[in-house]
Protein backbone atom coordinates (compact mmCIF):
# COMPACT_ATOMS: atom_id res chain seq x y z
CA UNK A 1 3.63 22.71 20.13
CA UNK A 2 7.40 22.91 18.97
CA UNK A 3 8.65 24.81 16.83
CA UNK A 4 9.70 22.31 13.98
CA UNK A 5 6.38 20.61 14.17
CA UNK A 6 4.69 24.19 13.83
CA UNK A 7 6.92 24.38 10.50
CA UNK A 8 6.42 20.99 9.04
CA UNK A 9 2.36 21.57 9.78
CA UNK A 10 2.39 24.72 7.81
CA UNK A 11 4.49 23.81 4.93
CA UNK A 12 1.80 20.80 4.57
CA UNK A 13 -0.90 23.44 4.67
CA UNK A 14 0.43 25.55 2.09
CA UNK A 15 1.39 22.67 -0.32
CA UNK A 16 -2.50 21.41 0.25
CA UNK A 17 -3.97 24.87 -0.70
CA UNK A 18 -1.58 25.19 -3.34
CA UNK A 19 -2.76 22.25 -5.21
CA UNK A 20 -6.66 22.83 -4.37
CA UNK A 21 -5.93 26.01 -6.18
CA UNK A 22 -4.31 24.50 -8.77
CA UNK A 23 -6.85 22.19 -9.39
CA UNK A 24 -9.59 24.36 -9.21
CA UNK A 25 -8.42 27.14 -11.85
CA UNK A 26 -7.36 24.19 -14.14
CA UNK A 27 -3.77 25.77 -14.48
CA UNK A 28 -0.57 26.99 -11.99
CA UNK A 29 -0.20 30.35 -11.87
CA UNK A 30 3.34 31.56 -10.53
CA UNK A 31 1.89 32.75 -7.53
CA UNK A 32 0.64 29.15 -6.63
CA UNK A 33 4.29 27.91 -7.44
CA UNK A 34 5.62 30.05 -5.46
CA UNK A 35 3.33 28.78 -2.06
CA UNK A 36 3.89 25.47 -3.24
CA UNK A 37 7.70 26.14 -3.24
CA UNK A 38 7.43 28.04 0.16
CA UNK A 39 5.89 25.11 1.68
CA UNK A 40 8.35 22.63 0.72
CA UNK A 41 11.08 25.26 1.97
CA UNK A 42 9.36 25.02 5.66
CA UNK A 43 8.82 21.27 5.50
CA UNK A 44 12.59 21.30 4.74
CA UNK A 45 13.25 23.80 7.54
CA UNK A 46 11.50 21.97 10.05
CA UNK A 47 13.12 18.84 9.34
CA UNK A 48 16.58 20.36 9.75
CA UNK A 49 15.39 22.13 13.49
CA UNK A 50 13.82 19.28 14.08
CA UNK A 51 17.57 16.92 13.87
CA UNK A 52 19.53 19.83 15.82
C-alpha cells in the first residue's frame, strides 16, 4: 500500500479510538487530545504526499 494511504488510514484510526475513548470515560483527557490531534496531523500529512 502507499505511503500516503498508509498515513491517511492511520490518522482515521487514531481519531476513531480517540473518540471511543472519549466517549467511554465521559470526558477528554489531554492525552486523548493529543491522539486526536496526532491523527488529524497524519490525515493532513498524507494528503500533502499524496498531491506531490
Amino acid at each position: 500500500m502507499e505511503q500516503w494511504k498508509m498515513s491517511i488510514l492511520t490518522g482515521v484510526a487514531l481519531i476513531i479510538l480517540g473518540a471511543i475513548f472519549a466517549i467511554l470515560r465521559n470526558h477528554l483527557s489531554i492525552w486523548l487530545i493529543i491522539v486526536i490531534l496526532l491523527g488529524v496531523i497524519d490525515i493532513t500529512l498524507g494528503l500533502v504526499r499524496k498531491n506531490r
